[in-house]
C-alpha atoms as a PDB file:
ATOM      1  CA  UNK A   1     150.217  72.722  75.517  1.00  0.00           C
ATOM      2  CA  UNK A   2     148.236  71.157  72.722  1.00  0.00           C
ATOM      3  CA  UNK A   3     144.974  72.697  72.629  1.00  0.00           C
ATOM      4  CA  UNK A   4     141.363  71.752  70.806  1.00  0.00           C
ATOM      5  CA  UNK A   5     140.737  73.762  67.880  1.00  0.00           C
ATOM      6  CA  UNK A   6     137.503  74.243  66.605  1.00  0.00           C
ATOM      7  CA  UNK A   7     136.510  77.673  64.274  1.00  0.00           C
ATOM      8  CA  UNK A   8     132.914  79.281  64.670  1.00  0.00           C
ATOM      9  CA  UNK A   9     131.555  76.946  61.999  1.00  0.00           C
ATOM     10  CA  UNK A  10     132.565  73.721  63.988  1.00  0.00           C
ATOM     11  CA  UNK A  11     135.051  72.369  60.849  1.00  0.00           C
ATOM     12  CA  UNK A  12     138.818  71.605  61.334  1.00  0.00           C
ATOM     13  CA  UNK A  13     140.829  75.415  60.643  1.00  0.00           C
ATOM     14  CA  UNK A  14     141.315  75.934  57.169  1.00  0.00           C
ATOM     15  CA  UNK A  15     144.613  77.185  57.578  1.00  0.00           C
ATOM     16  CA  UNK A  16     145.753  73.570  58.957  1.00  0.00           C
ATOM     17  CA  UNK A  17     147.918  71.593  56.765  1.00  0.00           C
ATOM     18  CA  UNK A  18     146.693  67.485  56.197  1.00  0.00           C
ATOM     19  CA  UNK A  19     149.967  65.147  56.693  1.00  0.00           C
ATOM     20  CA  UNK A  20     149.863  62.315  54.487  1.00  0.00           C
ATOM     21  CA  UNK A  21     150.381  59.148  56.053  1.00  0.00           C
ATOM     22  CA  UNK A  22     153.547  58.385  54.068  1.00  0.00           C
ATOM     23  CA  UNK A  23     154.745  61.798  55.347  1.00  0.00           C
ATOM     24  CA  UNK A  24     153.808  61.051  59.017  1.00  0.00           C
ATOM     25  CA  UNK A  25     155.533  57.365  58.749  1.00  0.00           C
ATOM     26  CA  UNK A  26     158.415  59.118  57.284  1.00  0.00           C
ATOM     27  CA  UNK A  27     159.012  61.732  60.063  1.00  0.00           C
ATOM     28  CA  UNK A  28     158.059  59.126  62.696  1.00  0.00           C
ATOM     29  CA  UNK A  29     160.803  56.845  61.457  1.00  0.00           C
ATOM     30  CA  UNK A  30     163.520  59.268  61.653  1.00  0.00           C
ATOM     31  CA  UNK A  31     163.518  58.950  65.037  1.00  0.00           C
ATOM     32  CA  UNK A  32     161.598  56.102  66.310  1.00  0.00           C
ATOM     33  CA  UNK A  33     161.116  52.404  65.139  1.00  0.00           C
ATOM     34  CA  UNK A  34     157.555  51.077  64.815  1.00  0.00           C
ATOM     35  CA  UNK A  35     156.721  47.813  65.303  1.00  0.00           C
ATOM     36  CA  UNK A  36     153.271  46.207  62.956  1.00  0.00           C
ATOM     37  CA  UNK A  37     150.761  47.266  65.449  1.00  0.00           C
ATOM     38  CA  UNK A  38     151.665  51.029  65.724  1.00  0.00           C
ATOM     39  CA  UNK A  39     151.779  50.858  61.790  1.00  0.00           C
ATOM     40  CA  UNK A  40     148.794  49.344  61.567  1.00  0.00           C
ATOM     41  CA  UNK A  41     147.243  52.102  63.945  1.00  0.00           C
ATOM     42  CA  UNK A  42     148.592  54.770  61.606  1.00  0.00           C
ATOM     43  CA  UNK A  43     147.000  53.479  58.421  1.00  0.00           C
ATOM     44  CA  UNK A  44     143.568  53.174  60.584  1.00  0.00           C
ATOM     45  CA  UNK A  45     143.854  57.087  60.176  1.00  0.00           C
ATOM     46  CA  UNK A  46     143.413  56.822  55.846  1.00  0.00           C
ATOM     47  CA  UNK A  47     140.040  58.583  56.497  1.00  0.00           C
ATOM     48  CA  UNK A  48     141.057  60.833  58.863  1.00  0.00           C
ATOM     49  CA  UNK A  49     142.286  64.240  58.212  1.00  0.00           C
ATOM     50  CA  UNK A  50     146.127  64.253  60.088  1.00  0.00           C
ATOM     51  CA  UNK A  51     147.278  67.982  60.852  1.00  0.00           C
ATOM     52  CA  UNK A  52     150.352  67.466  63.378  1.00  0.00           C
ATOM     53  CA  UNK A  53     153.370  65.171  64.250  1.00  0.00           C
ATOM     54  CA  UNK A  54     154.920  65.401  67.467  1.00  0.00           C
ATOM     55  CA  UNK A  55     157.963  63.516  68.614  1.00  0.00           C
ATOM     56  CA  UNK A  56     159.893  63.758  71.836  1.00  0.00           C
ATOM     57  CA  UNK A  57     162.802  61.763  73.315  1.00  0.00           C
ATOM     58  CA  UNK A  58     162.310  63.614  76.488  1.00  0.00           C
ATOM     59  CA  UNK A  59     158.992  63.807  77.932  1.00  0.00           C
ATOM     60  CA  UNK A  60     155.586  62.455  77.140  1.00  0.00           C
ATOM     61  CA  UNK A  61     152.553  63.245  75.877  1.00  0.00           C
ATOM     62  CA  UNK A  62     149.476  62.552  77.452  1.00  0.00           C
ATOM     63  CA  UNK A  63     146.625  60.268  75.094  1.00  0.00           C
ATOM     64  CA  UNK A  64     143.693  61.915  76.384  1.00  0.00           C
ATOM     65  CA  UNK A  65     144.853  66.206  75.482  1.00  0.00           C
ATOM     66  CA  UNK A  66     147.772  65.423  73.606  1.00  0.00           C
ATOM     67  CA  UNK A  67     149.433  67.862  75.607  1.00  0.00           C
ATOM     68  CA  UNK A  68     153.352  67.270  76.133  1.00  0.00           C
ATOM     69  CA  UNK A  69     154.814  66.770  80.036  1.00  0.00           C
ATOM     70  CA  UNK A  70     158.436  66.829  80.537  1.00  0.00           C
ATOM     71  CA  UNK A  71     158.350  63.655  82.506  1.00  0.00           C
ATOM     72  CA  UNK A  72     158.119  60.229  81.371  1.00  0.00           C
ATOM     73  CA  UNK A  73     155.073  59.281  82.825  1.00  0.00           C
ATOM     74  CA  UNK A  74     153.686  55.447  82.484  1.00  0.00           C
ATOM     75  CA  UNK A  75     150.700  55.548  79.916  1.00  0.00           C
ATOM     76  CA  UNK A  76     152.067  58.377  78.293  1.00  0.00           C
ATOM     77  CA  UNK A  77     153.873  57.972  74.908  1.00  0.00           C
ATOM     78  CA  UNK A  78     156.588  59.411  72.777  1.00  0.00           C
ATOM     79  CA  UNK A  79     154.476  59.776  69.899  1.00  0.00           C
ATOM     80  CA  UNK A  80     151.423  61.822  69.547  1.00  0.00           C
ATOM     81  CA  UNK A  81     149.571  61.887  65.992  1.00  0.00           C
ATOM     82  CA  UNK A  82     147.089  64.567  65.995  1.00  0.00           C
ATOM     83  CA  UNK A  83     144.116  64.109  63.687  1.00  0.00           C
ATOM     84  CA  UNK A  84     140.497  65.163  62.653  1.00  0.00           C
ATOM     85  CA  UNK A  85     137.682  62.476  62.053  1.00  0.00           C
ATOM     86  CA  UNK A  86     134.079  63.797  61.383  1.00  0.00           C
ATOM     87  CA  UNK A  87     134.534  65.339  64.440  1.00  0.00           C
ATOM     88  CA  UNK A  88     135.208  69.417  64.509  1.00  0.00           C
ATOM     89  CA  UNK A  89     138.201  69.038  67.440  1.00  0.00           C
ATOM     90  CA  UNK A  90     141.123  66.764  67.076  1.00  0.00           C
ATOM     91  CA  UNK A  91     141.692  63.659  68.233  1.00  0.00           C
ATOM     92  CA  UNK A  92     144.986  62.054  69.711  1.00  0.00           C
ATOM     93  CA  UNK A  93     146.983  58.815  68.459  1.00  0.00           C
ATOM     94  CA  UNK A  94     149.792  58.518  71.165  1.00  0.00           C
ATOM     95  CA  UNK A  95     152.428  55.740  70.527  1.00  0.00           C
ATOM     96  CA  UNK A  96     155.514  54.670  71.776  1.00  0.00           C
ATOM     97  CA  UNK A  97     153.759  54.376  75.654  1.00  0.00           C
ATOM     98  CA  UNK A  98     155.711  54.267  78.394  1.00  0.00           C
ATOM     99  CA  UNK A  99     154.984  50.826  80.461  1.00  0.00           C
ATOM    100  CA  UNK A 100     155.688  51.343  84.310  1.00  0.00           C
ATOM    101  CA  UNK A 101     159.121  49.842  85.416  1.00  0.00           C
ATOM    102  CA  UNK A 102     158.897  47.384  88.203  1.00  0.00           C
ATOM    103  CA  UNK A 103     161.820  49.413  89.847  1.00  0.00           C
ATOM    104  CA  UNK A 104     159.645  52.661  89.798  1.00  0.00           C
ATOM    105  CA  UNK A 105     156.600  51.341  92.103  1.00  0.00           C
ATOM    106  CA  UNK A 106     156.786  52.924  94.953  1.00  0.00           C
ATOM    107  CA  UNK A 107     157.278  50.994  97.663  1.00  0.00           C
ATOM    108  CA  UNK A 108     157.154  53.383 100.734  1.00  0.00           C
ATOM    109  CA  UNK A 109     153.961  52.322 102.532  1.00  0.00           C
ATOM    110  CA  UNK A 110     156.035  48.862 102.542  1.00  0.00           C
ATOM    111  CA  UNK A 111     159.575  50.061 104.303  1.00  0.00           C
ATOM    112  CA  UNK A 112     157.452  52.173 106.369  1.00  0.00           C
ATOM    113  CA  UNK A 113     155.855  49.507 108.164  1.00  0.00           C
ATOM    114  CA  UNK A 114     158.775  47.762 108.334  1.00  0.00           C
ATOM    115  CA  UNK A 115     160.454  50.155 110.041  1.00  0.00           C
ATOM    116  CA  UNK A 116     157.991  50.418 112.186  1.00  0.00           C
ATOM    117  CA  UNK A 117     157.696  46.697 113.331  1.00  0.00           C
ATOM    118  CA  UNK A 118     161.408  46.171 113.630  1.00  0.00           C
ATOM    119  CA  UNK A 119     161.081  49.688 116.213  1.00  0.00           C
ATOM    120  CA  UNK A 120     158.396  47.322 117.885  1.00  0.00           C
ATOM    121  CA  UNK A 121     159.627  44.230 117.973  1.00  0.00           C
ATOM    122  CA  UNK A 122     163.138  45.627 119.478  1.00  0.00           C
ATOM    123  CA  UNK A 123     160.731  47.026 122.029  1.00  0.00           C
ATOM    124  CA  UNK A 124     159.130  43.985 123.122  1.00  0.00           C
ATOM    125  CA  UNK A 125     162.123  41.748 122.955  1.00  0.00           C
ATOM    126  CA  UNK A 126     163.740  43.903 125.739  1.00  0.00           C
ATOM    127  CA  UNK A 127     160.716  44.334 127.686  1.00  0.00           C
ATOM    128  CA  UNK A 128     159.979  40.411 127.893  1.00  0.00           C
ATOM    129  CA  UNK A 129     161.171  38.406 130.839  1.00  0.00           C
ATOM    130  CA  UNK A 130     161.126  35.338 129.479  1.00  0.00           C
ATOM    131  CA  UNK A 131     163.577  33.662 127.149  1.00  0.00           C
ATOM    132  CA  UNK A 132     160.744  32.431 124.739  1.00  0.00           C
ATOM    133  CA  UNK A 133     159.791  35.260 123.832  1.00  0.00           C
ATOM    134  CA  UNK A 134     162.738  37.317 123.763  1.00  0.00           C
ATOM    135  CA  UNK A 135     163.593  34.908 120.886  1.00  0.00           C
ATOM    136  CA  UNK A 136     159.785  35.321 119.362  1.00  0.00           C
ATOM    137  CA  UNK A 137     160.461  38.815 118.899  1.00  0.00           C
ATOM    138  CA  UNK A 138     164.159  38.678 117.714  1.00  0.00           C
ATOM    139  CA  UNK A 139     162.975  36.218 115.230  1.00  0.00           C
ATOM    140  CA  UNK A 140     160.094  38.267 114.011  1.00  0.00           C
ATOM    141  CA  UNK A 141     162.812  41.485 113.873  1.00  0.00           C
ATOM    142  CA  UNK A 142     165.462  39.782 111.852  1.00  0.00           C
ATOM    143  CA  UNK A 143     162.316  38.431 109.505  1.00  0.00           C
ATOM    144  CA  UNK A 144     161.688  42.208 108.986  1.00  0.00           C
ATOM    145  CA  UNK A 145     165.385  42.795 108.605  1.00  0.00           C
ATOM    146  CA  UNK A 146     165.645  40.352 106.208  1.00  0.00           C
ATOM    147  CA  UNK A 147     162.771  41.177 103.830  1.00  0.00           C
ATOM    148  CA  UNK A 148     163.906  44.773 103.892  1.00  0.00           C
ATOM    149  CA  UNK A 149     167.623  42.794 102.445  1.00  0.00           C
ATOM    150  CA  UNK A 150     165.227  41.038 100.007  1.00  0.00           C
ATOM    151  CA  UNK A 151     163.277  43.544  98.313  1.00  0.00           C
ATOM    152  CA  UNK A 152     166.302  45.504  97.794  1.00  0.00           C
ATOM    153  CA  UNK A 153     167.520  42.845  95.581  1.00  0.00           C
ATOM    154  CA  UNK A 154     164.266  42.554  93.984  1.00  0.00           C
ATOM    155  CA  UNK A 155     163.744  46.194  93.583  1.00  0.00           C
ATOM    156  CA  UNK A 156     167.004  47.229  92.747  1.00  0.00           C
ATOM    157  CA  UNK A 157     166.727  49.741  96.047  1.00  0.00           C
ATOM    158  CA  UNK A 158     169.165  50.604  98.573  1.00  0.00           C
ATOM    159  CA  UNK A 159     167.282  51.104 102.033  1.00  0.00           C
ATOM    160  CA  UNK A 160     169.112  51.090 105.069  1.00  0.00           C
ATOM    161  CA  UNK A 161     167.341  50.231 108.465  1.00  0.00           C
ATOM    162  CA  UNK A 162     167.232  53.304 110.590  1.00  0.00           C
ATOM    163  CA  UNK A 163     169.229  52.852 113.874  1.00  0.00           C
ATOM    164  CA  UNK A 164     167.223  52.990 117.417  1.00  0.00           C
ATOM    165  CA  UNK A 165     167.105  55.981 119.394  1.00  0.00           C
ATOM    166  CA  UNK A 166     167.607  54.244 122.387  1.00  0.00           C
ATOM    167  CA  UNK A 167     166.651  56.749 124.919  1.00  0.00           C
ATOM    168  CA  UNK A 168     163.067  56.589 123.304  1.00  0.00           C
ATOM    169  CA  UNK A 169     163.577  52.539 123.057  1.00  0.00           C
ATOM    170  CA  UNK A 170     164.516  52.627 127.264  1.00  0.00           C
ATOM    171  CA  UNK A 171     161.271  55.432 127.481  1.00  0.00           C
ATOM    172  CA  UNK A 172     158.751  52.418 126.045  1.00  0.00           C
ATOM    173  CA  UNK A 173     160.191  49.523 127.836  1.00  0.00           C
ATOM    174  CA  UNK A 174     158.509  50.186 131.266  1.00  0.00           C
ATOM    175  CA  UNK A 175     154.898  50.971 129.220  1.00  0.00           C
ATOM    176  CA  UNK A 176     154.945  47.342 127.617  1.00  0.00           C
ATOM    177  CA  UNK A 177     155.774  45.716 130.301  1.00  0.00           C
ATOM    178  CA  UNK A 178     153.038  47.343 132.313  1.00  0.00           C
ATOM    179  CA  UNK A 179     150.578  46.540 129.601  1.00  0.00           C
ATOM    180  CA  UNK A 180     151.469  42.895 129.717  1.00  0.00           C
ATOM    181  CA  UNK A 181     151.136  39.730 127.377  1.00  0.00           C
ATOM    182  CA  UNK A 182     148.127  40.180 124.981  1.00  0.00           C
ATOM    183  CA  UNK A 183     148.563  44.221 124.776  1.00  0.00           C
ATOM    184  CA  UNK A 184     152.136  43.213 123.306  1.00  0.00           C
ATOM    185  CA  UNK A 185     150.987  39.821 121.166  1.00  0.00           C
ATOM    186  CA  UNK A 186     147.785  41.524 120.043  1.00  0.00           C
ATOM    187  CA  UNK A 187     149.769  44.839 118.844  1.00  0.00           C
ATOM    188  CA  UNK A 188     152.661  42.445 116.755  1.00  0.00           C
ATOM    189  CA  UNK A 189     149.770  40.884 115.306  1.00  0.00           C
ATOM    190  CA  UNK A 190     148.257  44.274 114.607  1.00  0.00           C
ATOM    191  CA  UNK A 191     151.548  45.791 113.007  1.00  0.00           C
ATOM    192  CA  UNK A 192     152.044  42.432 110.783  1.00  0.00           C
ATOM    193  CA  UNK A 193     148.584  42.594 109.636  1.00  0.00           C
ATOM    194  CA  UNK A 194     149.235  45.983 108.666  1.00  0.00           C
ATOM    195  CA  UNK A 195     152.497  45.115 106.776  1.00  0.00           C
ATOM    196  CA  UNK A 196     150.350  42.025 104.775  1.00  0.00           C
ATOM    197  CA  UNK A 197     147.614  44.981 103.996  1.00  0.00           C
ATOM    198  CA  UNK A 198     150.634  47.187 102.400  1.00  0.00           C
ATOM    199  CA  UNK A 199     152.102  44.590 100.326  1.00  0.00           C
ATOM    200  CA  UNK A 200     148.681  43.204  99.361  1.00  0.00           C
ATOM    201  CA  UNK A 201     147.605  46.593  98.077  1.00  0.00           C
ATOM    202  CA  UNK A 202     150.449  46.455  95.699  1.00  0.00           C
ATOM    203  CA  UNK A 203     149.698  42.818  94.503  1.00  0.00           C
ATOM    204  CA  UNK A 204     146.794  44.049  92.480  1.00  0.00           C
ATOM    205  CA  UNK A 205     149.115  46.731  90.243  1.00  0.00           C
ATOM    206  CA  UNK A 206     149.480  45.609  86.532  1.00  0.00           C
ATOM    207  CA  UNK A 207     152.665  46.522  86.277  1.00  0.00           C
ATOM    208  CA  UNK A 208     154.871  44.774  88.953  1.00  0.00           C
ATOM    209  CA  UNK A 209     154.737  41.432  85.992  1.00  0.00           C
ATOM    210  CA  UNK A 210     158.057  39.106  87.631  1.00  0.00           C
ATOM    211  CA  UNK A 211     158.117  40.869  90.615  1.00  0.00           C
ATOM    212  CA  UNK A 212     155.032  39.737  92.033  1.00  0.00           C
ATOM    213  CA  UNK A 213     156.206  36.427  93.244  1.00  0.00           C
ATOM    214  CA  UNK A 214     158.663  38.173  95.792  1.00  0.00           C
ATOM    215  CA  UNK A 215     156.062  40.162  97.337  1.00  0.00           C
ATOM    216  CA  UNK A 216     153.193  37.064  97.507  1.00  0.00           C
ATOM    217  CA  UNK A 217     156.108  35.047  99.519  1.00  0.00           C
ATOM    218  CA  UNK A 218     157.043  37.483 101.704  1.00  0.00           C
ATOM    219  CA  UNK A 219     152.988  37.858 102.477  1.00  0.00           C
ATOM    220  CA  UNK A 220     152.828  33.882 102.907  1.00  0.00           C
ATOM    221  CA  UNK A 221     155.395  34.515 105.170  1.00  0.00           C
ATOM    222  CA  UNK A 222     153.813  36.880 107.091  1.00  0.00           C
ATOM    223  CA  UNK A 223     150.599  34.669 107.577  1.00  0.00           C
ATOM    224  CA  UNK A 224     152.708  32.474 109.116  1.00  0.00           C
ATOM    225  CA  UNK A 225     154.546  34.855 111.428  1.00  0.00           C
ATOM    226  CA  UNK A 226     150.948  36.215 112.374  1.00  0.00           C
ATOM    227  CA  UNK A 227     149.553  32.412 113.007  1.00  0.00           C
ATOM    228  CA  UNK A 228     152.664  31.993 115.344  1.00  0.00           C
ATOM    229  CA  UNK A 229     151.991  35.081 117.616  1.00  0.00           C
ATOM    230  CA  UNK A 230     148.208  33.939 117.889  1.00  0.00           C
ATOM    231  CA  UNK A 231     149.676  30.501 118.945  1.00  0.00           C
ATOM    232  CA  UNK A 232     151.798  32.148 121.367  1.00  0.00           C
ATOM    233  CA  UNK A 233     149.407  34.072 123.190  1.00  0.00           C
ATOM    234  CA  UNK A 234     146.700  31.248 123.450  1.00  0.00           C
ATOM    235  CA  UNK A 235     149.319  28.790 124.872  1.00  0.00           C
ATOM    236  CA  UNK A 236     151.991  30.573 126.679  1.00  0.00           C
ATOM    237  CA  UNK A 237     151.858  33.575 129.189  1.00  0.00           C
ATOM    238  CA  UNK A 238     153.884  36.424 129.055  1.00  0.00           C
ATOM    239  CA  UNK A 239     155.278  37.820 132.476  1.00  0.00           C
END
């Protein structure tokens, strides 16, 4: 851990030994290739006083501390120049950063909720009576079924669709059909909603660049899916 040093007189520690900027470029290059704007950044450091070099291929460092993690975490770098200007602690140059990958966000809150409205929509489908909506709810399942296929693909994932306990499934079928039409309409509607929520909430990250497209469809989508169950339970009863 790379930690502020500061003597009772509030000046850099004499016993520190200044890096030219030559010196730093040199080491730095031995390992790493900079592009014009992380050389530029180094020669902004001419006033400055440089006392450390630190380069990892294996872990980052963090820009605020300095201090070195052994994962590669986004915003981190590989690079971390270490440096006194006017100021009596150091101060951290991190280059090199580590940009998120579009195949690390984490998509959990997503599958979740897909797993959990393809559980309800299997539910409904066998507790309806009547034909049209046995098909409304087998068309809103494989939907669910298919944009698990699709973000896979996108996402470079591998998520398999968890197979119905089907004691539990025959356990809810009496309770929805009990409850009747707009209990079962207004909870689909509920469950989609929540499904647009989770993939809205990862519209706004930075970092999911080309991917984003595949996410805003599948949330037109589900607009659509959530005007057709309102249309369905204003126009057609459900015994």
């Amino acid at each position: 851990m790379m930690m502020k040093e500061r003597n009772e007189n509030g000046k850099k520690p004499s016993n520190t030994q200044e890096i030219s900027i030559s010196d730093c470029l040199h080491k730095i290059n031995s390992k790493f290739e900079l592009n014009e704007q992380e050389i530029n950044k180094i020669y902004d450091l001419e006033e400055a006083i440089i006392s450390g070099v630190y380069l990892t291929e294996e872990g980052s460092f963090n820009p605020e501390n300095g201090e070195f993690v052994t994962e590669n975490i986004p915003g981190n770098g590989k690079i971390c120049i270490k440096y006194f200007q006017k100021l009596p602690y150091p101060k951290f140059l991190i280059l090199k950063k580590i940009e998120a990958s579009e195949n690390e966000i984490n998509l959990n809150s997503i599958y979740n909720q897909l797993e959990e409205n393809i559980l309800f929509f299997e539910e409904a489908r066998k507790a309806s009576k009547r034909m049209i909506f046995k098909r409304l709810f087998e068309n809103h399942k494989t939907q669910a079924l298919k944009t698990i296929e699709d973000l896979n693909k996108s996402f470079s994932r591998s998520i398999i669709h968890r197979k119905t306990d089907e004691k539990a499934l025959a356990d809810r079928l009496h309770f929805l059909q009990k409850k009747g039409r707009n209990y079962v309409l207004n909870k689909a509607m509920y469950l989609e909603n929540k499904l647009a929520e989770a993939i809205s909430t990862k519209l706004v990250q930075p970092e999911l660049k080309s991917k984003r497209h595949k996410l805003e469809t599948i949330n037109n989508e589900l607009k659509q899916n959530i005007a057709e169950l309102k249309r369905f339970q204003n126009t057609v009863l459900l015994r």
